[in-house]
Structures are given as C-alpha cells and as structure tokens.
Protein backbone atom coordinates (compact mmCIF):
# COMPACT_ATOMS: atom_id res chain seq x y z
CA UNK A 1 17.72 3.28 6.09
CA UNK A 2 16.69 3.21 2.43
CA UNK A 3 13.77 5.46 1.45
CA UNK A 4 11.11 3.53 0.00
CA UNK A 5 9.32 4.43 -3.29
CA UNK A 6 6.25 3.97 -4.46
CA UNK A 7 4.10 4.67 -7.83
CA UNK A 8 0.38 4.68 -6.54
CA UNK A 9 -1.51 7.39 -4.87
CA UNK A 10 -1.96 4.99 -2.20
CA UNK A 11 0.24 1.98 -0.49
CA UNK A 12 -3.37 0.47 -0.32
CA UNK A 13 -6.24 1.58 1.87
CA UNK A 14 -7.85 2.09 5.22
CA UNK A 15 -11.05 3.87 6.62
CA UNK A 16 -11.46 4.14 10.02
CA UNK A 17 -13.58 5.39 12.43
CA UNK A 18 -11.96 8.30 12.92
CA UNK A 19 -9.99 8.95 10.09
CA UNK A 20 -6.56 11.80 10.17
CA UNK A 21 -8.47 13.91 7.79
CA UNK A 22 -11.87 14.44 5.78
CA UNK A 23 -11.60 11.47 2.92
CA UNK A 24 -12.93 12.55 -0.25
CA UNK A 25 -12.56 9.03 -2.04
CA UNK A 26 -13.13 5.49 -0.32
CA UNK A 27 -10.96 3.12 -2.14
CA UNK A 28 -13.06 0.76 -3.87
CA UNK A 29 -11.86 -2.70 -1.98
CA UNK A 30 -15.74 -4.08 -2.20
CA UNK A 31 -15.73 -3.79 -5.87
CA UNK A 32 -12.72 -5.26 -6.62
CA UNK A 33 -11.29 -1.88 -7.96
CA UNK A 34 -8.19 -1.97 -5.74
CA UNK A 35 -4.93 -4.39 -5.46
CA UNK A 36 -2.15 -4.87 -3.27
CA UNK A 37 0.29 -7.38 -5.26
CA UNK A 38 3.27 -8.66 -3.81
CA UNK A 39 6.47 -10.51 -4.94
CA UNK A 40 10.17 -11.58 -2.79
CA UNK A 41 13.44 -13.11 -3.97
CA UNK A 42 12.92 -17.06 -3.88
CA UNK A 43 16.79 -18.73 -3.65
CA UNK A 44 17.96 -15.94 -5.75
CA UNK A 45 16.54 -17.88 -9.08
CA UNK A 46 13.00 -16.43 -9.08
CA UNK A 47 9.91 -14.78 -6.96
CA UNK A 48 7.49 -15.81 -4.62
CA UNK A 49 4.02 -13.48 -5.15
CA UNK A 50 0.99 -12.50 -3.96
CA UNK A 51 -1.32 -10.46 -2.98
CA UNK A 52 -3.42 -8.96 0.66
CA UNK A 53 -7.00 -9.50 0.21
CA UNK A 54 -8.20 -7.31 3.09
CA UNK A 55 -7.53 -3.81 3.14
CA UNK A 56 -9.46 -0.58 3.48
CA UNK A 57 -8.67 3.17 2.53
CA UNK A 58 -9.07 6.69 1.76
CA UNK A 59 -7.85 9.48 0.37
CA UNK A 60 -8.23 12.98 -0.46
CA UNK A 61 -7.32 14.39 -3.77
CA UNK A 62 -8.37 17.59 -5.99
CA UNK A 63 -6.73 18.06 -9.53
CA UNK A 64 -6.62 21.51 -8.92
CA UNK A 65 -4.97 20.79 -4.92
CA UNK A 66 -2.19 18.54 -5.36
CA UNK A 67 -0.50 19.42 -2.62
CA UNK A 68 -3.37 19.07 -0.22
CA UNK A 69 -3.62 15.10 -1.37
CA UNK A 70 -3.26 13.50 1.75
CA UNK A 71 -4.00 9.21 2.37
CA UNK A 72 -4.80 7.05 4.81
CA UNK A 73 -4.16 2.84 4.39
CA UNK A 74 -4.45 -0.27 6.41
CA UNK A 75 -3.60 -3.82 5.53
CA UNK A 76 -4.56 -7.04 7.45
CA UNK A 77 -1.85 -8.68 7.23
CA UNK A 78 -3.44 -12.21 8.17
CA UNK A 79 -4.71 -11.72 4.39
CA UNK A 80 -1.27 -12.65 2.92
CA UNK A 81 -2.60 -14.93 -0.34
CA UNK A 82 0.43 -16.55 -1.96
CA UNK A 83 -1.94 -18.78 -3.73
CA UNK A 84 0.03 -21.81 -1.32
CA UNK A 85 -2.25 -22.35 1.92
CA UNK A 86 0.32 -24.15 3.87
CA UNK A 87 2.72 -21.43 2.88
CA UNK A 88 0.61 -18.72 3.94
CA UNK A 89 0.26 -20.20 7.13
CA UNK A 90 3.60 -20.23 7.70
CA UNK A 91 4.29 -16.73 6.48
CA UNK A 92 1.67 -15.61 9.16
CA UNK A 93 3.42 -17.15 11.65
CA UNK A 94 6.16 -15.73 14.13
CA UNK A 95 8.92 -17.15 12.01
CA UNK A 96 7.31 -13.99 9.42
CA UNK A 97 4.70 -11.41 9.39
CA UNK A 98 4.24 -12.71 13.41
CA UNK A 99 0.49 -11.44 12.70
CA UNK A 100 -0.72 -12.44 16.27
CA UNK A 101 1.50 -9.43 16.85
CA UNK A 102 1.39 -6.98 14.02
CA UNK A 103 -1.90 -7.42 12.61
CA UNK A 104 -1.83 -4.59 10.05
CA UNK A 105 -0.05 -2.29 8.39
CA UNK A 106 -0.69 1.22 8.94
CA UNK A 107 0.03 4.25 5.56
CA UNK A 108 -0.58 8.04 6.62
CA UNK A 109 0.57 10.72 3.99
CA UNK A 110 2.42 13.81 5.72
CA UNK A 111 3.02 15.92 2.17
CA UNK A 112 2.97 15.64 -1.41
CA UNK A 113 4.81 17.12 -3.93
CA UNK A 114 3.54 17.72 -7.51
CA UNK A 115 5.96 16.90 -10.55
CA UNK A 116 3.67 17.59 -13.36
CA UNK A 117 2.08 15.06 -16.07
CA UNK A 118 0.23 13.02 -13.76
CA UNK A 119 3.34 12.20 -11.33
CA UNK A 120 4.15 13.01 -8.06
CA UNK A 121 5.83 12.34 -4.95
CA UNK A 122 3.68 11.18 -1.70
CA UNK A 123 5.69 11.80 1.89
CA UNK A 124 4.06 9.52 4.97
CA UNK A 125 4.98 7.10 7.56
CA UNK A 126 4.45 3.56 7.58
CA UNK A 127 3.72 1.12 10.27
CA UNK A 128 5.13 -2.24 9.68
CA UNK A 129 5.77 -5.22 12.32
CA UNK A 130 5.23 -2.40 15.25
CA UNK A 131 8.45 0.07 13.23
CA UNK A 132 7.39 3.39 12.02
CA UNK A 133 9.07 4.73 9.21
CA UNK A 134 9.20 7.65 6.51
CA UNK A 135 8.43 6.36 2.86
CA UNK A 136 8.52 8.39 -0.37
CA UNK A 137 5.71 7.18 -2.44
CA UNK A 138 5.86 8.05 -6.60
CA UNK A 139 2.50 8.19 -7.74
CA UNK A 140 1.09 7.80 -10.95
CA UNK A 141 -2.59 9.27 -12.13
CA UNK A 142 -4.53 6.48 -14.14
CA UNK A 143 -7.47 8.89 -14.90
CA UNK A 144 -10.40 10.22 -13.33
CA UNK A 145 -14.32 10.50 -14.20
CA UNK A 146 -17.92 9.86 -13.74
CA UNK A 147 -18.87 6.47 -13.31
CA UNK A 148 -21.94 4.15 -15.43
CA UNK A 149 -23.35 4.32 -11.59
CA UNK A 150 -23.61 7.98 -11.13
CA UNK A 151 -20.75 8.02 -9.17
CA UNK A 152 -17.05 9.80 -9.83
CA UNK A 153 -14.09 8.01 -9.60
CA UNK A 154 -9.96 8.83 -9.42
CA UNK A 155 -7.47 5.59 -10.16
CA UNK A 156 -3.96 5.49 -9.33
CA UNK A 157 -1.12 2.65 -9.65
CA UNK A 158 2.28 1.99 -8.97
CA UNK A 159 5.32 0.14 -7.81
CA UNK A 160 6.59 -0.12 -4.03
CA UNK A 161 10.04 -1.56 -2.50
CA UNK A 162 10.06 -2.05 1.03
CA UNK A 163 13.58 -2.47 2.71
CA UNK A 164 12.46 -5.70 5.70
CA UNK A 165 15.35 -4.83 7.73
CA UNK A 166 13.97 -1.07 8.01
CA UNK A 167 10.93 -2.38 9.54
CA UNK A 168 12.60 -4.59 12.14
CA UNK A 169 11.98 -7.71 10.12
CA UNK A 170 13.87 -10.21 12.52
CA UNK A 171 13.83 -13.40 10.04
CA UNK A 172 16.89 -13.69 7.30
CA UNK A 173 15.78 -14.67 3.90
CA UNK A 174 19.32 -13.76 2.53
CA UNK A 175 20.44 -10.52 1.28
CA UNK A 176 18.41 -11.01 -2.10
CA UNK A 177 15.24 -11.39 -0.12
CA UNK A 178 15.49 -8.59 1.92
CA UNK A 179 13.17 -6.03 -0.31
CA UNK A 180 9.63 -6.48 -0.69
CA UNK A 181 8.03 -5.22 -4.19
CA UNK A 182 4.67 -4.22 -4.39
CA UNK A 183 2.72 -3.71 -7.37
CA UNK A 184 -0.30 -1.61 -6.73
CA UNK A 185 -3.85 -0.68 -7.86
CA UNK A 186 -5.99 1.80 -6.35
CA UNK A 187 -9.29 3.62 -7.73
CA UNK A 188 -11.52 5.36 -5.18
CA UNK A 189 -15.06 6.45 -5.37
CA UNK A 190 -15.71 10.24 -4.50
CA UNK A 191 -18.19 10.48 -1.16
C-alpha cells in the first residue's frame, strides 16, 4: 500500500452534525474560497481533470498548537465536474466512482507533525469507495489574517496522489491511470 501525500491542511472539507472535535475554522466552500482539483492519466499521452463541486469541512488550527491541528472533510462524490456531462455521468456510474454506493469521501486527521517554515505533515484516515486507509498529508501554510468582513481567516494548499487500487478501486484504467492527483485549495473562516 503506498502512503499517500498531500500539501494542504485539508484533503477538502466536511462539517457535520456532530463533528470528531471542536472546529475552529469552517472551510469557506459558500464563498468560493476552497477547491478540490483533480487530474488522471488519459491513454498514457495526457490528463483528464476536474474538479468536486460539493464538499464541506473543518478544521482546527492554532499557530502556536501545531500539533493539536486536527481536520475533518467530506466530498460528494456525485459532484465529479470534468467539464464533459456525458463523461461525468459515466464516471458516476458503477463502471467508476459507483456513487449509488459510495456517495462521499470521508478525511479525519489522527496527528500532525510540525516541520517548521509553514510545512508539515497531517496523519488521518480516508474513506474512499467503502476502504479506509492511512494517508500522510504535506501541508503547506498560505497565510493567515483578518478579513475586509471582520472575520479571520487561515489558507492552506497542496498536492494529493491517491493510489485507486488502495481504495479497492475495482475498474482498470491501466497501470498509468492508477493514481489520482489532486490539487488543492482550502481557506477557512475562524467561528
């Protein structure tokens, strides 16, 4: 099993009703703040990509706490946009994502470790087509601040690979097609 790695604070968000833990930040998904961007091995000559409009998160974070950063994300996976309709619809179906089935995808953090200058290395399981696995996520501090609102915000990005046949995947896309990249923006809004 290959260890996945990522370079946001967050895979991409979720707040739920009863969250793991006491959220400090919402991630900003109604604003637009906040972007999970996809792209696959096409034929081995270039990339299918895309994005998942509908997601929700939180997290916790204190610049002076790193280690108590924890995060909490869920993507609907029915919100696969690869900017092709009739592909999309086929990517949802069972040949794919099977989302009738596995409807989202479910991030909690279990640790983080801080490696100075902004970076650091996020420890959580991730539930993907009903699989549960560890990922290593390598985050990447944007900046925090007060917003023109009267708000306070913390942004994050980074870079994921996600190994299909980890997760159970049962379609073959050849070997080339196997890993998933995801490209990643997330800013929350303190509560």
């Amino acid at each position: 099993m290959s260890i996945t790695k990522l370079k946001p604070l967050a895979l991409a968000g979720a707040l739920f009703a009863s969250p793991l833990f006491a959220a400090d930040y919402l991630i900003d998904t109604q604003g637009a703040h906040a972007s999970i961007n996809f792209k696959i091995d096409h034929l081995g000559v270039s990339y299918v990509v895309g994005r998942f409009n509908d997601f929700q998160g939180t997290f916790s974070y204190d610049a002076d706490n790193l280690e108590a950063t924890q995060v909490e994300v869920q993507v609907n996976m029915s919100s696969i946009d690869s900017n092709h309709a009739e592909r999309d619809r086929h990517v949802r179906s069972s040949d794919f994502l099977n989302v009738s089935q596995h409807a989202q995808a479910h991030f909690v953090s279990t640790a983080y470790e801080d490696l100075g200058d902004g970076k650091g290395t996020l420890i959580g399981d991730l539930t993907w087509f009903g699989q549960t696995q560890p990922i290593e996520i390598a985050v990447e501090k944007v900046g925090e601040g007060s917003d023109p609102w009267g708000g306070y915000r913390a942004g994050f990005t980074g870079t994921a690979e996600l190994n299909l046949p980890d997760f159970g995947a049962q379609f073959n896309l050849g070997p080339a097609a196997e890993t998933v990249y995801l490209d990643l923006v997330i800013e929350g809004i303190r509560q």
